[in-house]
N, C-alpha and C. Protein backbone atom coordinates (compact mmCIF):
# COMPACT_ATOMS: atom_id res chain seq x y z
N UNK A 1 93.60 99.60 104.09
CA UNK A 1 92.69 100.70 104.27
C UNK A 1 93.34 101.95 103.69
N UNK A 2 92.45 102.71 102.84
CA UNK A 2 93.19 104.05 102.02
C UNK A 2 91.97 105.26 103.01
N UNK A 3 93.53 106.07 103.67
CA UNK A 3 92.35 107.67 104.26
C UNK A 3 93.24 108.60 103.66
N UNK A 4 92.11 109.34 103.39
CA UNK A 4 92.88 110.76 102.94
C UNK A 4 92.84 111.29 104.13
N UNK A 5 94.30 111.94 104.57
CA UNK A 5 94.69 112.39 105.41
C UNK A 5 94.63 113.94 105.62
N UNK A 6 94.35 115.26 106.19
CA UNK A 6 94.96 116.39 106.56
C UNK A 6 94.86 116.75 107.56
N UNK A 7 94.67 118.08 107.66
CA UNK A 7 94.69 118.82 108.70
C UNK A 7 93.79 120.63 108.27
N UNK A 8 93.09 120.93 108.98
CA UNK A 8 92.13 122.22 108.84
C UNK A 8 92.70 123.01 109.91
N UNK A 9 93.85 123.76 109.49
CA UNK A 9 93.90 125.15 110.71
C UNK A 9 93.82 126.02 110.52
N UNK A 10 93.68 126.58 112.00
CA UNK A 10 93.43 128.00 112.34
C UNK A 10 92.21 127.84 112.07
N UNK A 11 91.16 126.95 112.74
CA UNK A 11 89.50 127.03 112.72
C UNK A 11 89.62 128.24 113.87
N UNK A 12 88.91 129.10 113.44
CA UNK A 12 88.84 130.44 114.54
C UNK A 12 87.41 130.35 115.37
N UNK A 13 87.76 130.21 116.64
CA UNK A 13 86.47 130.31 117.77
C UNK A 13 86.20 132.09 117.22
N UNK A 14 85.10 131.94 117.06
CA UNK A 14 84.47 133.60 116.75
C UNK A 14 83.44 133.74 116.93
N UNK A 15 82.96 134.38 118.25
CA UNK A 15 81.90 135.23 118.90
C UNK A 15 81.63 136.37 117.84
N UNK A 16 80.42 136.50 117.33
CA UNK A 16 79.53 137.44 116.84
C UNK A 16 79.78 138.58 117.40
N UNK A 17 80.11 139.99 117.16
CA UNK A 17 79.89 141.17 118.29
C UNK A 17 78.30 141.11 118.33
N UNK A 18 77.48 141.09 117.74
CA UNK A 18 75.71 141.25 117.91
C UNK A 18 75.00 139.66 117.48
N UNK A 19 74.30 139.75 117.90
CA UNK A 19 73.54 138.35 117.46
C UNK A 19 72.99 138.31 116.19
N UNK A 20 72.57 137.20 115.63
CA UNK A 20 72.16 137.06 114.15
C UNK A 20 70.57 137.18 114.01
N UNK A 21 70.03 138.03 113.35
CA UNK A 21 68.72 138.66 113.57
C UNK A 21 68.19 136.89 112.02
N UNK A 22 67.07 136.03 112.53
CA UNK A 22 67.11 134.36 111.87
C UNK A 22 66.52 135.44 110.47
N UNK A 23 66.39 134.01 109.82
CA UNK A 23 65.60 133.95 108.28
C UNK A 23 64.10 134.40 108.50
N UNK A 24 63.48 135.92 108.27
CA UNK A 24 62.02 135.42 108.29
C UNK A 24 61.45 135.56 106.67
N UNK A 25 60.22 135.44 106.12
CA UNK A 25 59.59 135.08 104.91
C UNK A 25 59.95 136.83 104.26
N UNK A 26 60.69 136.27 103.01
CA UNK A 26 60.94 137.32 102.36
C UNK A 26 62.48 138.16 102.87
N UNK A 27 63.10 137.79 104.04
CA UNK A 27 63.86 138.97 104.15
C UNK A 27 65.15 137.33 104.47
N UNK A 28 66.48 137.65 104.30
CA UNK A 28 67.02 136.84 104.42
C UNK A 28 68.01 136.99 105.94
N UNK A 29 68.63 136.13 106.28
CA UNK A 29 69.13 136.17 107.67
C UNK A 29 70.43 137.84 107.70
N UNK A 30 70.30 138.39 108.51
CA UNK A 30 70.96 139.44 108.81
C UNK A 30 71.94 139.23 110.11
N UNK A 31 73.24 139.56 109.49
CA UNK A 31 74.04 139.45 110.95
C UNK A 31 75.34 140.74 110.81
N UNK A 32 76.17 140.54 111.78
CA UNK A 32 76.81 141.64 111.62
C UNK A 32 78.34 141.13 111.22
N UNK A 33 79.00 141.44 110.51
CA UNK A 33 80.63 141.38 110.59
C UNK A 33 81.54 141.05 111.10
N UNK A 34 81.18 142.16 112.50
CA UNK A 34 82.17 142.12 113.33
C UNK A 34 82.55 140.64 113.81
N UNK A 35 83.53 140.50 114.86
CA UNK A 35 83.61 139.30 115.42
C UNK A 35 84.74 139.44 116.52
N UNK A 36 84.72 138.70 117.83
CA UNK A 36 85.45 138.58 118.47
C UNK A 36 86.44 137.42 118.48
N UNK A 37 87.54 137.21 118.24
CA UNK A 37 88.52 136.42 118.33
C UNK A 37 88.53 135.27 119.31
N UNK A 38 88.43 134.24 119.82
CA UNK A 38 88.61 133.66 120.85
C UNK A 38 89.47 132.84 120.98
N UNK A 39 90.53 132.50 119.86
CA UNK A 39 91.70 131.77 119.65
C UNK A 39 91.28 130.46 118.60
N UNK A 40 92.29 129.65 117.99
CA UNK A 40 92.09 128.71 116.93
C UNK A 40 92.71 127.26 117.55
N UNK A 41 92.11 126.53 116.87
CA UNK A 41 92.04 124.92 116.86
C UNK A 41 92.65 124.56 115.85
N UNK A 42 93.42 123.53 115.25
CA UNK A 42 93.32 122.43 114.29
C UNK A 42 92.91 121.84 114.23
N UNK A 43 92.04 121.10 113.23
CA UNK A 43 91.26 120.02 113.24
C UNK A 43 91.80 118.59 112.31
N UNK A 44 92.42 117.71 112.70
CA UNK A 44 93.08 116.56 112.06
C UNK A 44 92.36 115.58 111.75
N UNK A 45 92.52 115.15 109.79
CA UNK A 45 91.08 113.88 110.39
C UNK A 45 91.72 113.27 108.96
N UNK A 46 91.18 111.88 109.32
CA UNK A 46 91.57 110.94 107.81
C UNK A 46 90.28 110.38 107.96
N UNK A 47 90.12 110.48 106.45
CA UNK A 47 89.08 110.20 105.49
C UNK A 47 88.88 108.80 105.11
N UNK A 48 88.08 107.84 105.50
CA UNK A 48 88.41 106.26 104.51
C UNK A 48 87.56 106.49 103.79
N UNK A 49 88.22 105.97 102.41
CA UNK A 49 87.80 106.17 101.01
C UNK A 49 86.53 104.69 101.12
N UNK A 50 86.37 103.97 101.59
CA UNK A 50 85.86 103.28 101.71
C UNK A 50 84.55 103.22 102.09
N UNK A 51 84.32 103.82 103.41
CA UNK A 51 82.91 104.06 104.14
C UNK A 51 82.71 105.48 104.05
N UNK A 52 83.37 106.78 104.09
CA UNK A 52 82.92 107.53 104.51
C UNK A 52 83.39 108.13 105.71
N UNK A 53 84.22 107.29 106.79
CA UNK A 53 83.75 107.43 108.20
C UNK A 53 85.42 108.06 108.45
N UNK A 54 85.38 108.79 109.43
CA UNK A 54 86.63 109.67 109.52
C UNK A 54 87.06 109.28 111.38
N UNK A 55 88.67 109.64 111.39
CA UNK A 55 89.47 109.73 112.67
C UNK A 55 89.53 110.90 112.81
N UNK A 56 89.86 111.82 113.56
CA UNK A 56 89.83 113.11 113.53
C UNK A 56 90.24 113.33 115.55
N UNK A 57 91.26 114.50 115.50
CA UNK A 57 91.39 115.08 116.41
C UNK A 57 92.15 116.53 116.69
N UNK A 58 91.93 116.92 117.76
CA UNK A 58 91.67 118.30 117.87
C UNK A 58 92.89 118.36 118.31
N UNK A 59 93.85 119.47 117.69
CA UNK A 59 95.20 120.23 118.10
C UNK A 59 95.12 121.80 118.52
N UNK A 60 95.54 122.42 119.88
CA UNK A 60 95.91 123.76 119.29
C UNK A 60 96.99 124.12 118.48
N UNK A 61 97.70 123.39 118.42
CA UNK A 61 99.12 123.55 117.94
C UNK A 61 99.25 122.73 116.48
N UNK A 62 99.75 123.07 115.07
CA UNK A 62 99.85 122.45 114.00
C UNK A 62 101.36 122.24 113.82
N UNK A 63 102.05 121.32 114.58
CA UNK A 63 103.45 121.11 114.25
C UNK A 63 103.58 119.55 113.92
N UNK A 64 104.87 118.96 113.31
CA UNK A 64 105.40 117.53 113.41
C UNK A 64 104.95 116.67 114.47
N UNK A 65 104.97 117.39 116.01
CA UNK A 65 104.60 116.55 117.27
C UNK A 65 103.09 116.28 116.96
N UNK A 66 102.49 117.43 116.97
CA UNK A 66 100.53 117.16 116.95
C UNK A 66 100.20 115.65 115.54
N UNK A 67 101.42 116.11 114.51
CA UNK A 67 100.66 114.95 113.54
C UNK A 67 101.21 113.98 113.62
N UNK A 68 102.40 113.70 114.49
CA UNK A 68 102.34 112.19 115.15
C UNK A 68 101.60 111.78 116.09
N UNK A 69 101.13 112.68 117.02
CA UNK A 69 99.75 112.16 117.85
C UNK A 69 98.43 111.48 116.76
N UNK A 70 98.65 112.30 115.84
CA UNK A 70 97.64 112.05 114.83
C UNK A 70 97.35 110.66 114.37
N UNK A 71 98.82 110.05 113.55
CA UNK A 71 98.97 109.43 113.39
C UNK A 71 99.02 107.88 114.47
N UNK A 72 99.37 108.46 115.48
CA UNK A 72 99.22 107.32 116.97
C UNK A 72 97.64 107.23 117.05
N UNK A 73 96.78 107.67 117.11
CA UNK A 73 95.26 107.78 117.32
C UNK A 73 95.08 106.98 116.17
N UNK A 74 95.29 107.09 114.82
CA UNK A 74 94.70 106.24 113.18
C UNK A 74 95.35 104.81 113.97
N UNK A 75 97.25 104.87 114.20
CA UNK A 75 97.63 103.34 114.35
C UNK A 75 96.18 102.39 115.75
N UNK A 76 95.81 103.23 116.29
CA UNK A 76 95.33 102.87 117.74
C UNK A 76 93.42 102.34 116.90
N UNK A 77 93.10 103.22 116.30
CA UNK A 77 91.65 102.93 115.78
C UNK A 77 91.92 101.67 115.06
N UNK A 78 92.49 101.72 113.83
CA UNK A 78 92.54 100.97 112.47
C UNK A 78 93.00 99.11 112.45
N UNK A 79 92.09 98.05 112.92
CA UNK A 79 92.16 96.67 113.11
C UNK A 79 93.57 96.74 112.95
N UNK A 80 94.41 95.76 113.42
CA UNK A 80 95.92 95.76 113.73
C UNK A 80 96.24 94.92 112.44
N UNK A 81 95.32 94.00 111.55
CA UNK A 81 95.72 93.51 110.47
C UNK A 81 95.79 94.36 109.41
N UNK A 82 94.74 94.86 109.48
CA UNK A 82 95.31 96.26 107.74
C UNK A 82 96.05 97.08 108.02
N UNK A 83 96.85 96.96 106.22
CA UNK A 83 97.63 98.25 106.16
C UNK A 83 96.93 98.78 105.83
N UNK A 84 98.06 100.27 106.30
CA UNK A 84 97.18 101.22 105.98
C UNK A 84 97.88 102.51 104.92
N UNK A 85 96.86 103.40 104.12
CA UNK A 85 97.52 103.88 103.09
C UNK A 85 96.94 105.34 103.15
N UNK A 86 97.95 106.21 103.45
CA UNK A 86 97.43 107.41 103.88
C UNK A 86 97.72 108.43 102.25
N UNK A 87 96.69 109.04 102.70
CA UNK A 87 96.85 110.47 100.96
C UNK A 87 97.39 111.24 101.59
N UNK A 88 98.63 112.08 101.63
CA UNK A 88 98.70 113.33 102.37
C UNK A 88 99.25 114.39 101.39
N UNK A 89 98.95 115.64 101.24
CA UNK A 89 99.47 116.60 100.33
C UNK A 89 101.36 117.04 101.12
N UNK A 90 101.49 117.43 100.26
CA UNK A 90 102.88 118.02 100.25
C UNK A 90 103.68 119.00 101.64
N UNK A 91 102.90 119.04 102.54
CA UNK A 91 103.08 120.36 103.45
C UNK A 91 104.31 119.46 104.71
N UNK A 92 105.00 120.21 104.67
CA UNK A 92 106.08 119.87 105.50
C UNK A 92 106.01 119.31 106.36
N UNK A 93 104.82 119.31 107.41
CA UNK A 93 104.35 118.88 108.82
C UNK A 93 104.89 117.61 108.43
N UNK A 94 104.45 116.96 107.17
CA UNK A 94 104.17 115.70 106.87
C UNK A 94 105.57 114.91 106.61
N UNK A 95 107.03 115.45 106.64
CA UNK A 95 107.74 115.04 105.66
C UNK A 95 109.18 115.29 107.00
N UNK A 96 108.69 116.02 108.26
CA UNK A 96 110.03 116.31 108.83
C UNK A 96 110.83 114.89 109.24
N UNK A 97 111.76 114.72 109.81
CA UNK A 97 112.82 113.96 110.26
C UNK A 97 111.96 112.93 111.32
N UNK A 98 111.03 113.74 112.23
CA UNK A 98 110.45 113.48 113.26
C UNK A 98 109.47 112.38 112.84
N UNK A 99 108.77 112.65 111.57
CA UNK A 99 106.96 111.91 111.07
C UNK A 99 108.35 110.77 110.22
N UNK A 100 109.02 110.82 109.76
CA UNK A 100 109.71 110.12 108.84
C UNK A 100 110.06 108.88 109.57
N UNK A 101 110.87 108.98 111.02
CA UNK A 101 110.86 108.32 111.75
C UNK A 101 109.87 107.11 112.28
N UNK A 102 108.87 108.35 113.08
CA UNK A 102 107.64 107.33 113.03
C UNK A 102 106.94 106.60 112.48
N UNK A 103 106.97 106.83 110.85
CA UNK A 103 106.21 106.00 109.87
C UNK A 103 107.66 104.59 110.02
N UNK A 104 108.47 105.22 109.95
CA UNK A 104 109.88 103.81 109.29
C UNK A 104 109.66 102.46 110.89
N UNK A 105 109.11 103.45 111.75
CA UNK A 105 108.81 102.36 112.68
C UNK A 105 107.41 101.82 113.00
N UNK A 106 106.46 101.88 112.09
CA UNK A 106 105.31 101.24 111.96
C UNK A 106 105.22 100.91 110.41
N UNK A 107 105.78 99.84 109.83
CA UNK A 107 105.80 99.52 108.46
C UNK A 107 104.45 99.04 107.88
N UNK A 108 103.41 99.21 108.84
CA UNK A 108 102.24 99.01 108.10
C UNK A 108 101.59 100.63 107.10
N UNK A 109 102.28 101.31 107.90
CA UNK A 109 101.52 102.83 107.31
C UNK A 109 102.55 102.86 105.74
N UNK A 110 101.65 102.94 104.73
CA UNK A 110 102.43 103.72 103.50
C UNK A 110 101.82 105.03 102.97
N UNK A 111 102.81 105.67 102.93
CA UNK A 111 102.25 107.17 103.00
C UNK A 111 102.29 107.87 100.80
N UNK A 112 101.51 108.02 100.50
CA UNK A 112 101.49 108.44 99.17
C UNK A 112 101.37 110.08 98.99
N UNK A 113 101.69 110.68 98.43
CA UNK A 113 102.16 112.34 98.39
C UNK A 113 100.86 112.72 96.91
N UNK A 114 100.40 113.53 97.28
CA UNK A 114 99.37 114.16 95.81
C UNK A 114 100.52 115.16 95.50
N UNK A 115 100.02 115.32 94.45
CA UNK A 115 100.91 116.30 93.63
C UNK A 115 100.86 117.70 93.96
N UNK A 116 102.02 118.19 94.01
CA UNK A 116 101.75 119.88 94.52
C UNK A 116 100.92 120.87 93.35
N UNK A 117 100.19 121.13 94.26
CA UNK A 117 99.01 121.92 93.68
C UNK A 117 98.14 121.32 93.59
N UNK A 118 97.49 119.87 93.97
CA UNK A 118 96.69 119.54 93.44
C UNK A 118 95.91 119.00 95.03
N UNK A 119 95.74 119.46 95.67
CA UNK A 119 95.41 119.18 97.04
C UNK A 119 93.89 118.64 96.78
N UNK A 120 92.86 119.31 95.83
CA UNK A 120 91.55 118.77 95.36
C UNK A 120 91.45 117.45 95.09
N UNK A 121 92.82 116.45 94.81
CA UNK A 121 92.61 114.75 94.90
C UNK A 121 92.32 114.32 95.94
N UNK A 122 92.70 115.09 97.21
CA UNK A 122 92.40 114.54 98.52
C UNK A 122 91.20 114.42 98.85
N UNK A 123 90.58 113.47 98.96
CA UNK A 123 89.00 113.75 99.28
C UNK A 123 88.57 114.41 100.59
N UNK A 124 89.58 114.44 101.93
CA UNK A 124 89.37 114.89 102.85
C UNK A 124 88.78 116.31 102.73
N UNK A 125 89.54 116.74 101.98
CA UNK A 125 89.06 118.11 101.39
C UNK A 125 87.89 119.02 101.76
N UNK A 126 86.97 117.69 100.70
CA UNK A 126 85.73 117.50 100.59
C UNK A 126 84.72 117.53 101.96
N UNK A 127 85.47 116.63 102.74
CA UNK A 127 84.74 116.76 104.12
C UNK A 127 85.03 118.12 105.00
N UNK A 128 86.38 118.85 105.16
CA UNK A 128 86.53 120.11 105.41
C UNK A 128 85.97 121.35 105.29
N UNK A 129 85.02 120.73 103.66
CA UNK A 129 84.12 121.95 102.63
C UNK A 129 83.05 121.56 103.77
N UNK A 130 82.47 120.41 104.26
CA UNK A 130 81.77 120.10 104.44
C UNK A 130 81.12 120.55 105.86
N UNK A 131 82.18 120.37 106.69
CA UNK A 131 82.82 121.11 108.17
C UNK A 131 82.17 122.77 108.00
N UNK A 132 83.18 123.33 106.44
CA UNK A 132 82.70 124.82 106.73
C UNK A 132 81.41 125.01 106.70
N UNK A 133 80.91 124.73 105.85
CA UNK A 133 79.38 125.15 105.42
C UNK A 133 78.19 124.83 106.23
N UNK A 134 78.40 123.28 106.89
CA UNK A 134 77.45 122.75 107.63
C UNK A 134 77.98 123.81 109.38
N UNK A 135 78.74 123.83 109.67
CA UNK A 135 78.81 124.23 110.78
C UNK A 135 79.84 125.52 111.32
N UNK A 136 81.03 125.45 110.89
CA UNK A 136 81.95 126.99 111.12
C UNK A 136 81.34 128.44 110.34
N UNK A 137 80.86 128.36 109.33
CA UNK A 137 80.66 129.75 108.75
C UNK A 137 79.83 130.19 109.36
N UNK A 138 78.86 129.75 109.97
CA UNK A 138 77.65 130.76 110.43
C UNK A 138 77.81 130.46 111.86
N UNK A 139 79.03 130.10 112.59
CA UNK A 139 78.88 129.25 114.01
C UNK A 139 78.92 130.75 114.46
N UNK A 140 78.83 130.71 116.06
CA UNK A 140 79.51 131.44 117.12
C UNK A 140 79.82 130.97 117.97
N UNK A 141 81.16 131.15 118.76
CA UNK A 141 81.71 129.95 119.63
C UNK A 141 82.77 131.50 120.34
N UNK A 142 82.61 131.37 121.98
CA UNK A 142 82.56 132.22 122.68
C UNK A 142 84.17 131.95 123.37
N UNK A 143 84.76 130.46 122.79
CA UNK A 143 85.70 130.16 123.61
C UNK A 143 86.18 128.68 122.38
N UNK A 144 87.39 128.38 122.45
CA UNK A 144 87.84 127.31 121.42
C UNK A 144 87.39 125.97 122.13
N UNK A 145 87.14 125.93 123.36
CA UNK A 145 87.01 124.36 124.11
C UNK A 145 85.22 124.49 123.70
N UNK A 146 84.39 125.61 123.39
CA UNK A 146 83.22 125.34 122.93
C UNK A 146 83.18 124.99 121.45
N UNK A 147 84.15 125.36 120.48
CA UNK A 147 84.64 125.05 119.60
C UNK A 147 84.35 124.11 119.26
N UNK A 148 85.58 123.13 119.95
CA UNK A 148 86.14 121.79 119.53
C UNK A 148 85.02 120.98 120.38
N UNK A 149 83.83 121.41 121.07
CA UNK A 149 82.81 120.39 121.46
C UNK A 149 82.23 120.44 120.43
N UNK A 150 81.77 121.62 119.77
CA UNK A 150 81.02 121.54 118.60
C UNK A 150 81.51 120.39 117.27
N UNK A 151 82.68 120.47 117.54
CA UNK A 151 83.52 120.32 116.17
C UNK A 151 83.36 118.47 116.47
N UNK A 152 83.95 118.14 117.33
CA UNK A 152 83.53 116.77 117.91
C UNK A 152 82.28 116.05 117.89
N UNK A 153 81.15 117.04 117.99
CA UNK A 153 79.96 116.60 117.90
C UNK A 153 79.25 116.47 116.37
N UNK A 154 80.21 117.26 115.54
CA UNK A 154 79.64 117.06 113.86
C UNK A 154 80.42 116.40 113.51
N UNK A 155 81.54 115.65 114.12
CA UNK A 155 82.25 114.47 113.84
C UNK A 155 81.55 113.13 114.33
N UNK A 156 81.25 113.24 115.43
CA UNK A 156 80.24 112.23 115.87
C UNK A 156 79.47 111.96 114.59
N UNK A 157 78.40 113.28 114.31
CA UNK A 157 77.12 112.65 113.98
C UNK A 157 77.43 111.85 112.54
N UNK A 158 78.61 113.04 111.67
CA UNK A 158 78.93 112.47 110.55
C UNK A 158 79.06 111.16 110.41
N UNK A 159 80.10 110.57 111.47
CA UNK A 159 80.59 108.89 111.88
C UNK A 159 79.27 108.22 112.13
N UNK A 160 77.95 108.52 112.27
CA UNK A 160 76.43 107.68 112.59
C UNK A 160 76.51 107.05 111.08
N UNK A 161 76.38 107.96 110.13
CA UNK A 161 76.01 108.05 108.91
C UNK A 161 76.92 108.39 107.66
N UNK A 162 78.36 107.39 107.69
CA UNK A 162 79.16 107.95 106.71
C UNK A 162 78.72 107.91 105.07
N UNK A 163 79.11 109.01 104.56
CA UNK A 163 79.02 108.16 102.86
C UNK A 163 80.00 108.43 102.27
N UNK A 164 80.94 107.40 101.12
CA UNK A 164 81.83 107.82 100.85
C UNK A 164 81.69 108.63 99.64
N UNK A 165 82.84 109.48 99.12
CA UNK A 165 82.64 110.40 98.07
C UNK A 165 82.59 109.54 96.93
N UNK A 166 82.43 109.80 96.17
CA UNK A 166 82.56 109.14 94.83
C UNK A 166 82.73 110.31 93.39
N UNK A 167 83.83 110.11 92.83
CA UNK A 167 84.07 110.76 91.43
C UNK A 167 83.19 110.62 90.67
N UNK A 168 82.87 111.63 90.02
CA UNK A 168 81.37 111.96 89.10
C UNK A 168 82.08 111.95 87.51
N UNK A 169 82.99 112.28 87.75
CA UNK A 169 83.66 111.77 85.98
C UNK A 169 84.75 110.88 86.26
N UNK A 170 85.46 110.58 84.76
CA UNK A 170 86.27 109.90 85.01
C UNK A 170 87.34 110.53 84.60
N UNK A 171 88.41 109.22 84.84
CA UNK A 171 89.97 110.25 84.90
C UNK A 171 90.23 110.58 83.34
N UNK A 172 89.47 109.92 82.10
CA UNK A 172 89.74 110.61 80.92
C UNK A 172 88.87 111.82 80.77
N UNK A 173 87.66 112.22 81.10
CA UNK A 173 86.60 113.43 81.47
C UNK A 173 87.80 114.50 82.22
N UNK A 174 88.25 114.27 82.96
CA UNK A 174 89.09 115.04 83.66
C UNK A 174 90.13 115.43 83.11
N UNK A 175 90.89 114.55 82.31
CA UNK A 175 92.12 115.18 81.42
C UNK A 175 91.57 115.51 80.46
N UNK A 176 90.35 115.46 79.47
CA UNK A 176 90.51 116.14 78.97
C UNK A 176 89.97 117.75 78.94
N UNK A 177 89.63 117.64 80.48
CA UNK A 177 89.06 119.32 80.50
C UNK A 177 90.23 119.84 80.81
N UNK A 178 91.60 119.41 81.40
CA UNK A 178 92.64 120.11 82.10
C UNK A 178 93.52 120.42 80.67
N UNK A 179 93.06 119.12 79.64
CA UNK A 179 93.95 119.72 78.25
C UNK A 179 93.19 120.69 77.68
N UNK A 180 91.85 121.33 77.92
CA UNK A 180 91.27 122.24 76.74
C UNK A 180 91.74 123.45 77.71
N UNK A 181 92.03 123.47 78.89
CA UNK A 181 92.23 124.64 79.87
C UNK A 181 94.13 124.70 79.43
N UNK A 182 94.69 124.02 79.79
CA UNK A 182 95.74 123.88 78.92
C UNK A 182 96.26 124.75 77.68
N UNK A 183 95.24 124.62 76.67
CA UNK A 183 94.80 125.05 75.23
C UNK A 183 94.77 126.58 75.26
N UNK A 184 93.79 126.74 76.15
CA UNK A 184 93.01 128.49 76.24
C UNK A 184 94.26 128.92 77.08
N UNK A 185 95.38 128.21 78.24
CA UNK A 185 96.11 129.51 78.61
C UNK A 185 97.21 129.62 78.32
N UNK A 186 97.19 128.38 77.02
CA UNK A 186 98.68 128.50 76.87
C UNK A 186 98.66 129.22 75.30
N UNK A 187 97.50 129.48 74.67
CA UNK A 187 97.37 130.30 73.38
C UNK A 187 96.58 131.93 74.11
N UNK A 188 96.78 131.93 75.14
CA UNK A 188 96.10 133.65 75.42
C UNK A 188 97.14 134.69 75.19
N UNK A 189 98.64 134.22 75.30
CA UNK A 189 99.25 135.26 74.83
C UNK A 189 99.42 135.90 73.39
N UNK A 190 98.76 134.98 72.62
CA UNK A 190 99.16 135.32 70.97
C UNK A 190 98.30 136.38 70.72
């Protein structure tokens, strides 16, 4: 089994100071700026490239300890016969003494590293974009435990109905737009 693995923090519980005046015909939704703070969540989730369908759980805390819980929750879901093959980007959480350990003592997990800077291979990503738009940007959440019900519950529904992503070009489409970008910034100084 291949999941793209991360982590989304500092999701901020944020109460509206005024309420959001809706969409009516012709005028578009009006709200205000401001916002009240109510403290932040992490949100941990692996992606299977396969279905669509995600693990995911809620941290206040983003350290080495929270993403071995992480990782204990994937070993605990994922049939005890597959391995399993995690995407994870480069960020330290992922790499201390502590996670190094725990992987060397579950030899089914193999862990593969994306390239720094290139965190957009991760498809999890994708579902995070997905998180913001469908539900954090326009939320209001008065308290983080209303938060992470919310956040749980668009994890739910997602898991009814997974779909997996799928690449719209291919990996030669792709190199060669990164070589014409290449081209333009490496001749802009002349």
């Amino acid at each position: 089994m291949v999941l793209c693995v991360d982590e989304k923090s500092q999701v901020q519980a944020l109460a509206r100071s005024q309420p959001a005046f809706p969409l009516m015909p012709g005028m578009p939704e009006k709200r205000t700026h401001g916002s009240i703070r109510h403290g932040t969540t992490t949100l941990f989730a692996a992606l299977n490239t396969a279905d669509g369908s995600v693990i995911s759980s809620l941290h206040r805390k983003h350290r080495a300890a929270e993403f071995e819980k992480f990782l204990a929750r994937i070993e605990a879901q994922v049939p005890a016969g597959l391995e399993i093959h995690l995407i994870c980007d480069n960020y330290q959480t992922h790499k201390t003494p502590a996670v190094r350990a725990w992987l060397a003592s579950h030899p089914r997990f193999h862990v593969h590293f994306t390239p720094t800077y290139s965190s957009w291979l991760n498809q999890v990503e994708r579902f995070f974009g997905f998180v913001t738009e469908d539900l954090l940007r326009r939320s209001d959440h008065r308290s983080v435990q209303a938060l992470e019900a919310d956040i749980r519950a668009w994890v739910k529904a997602w898991n009814e109905n997974p779909t997996p992503f799928t690449w719209t070009k291919t990996a030669e489409q792709i190199l060669e737009s990164l070589g014409r970008l290449l081209n333009r910034i490496s001749g802009a100084g002349h």
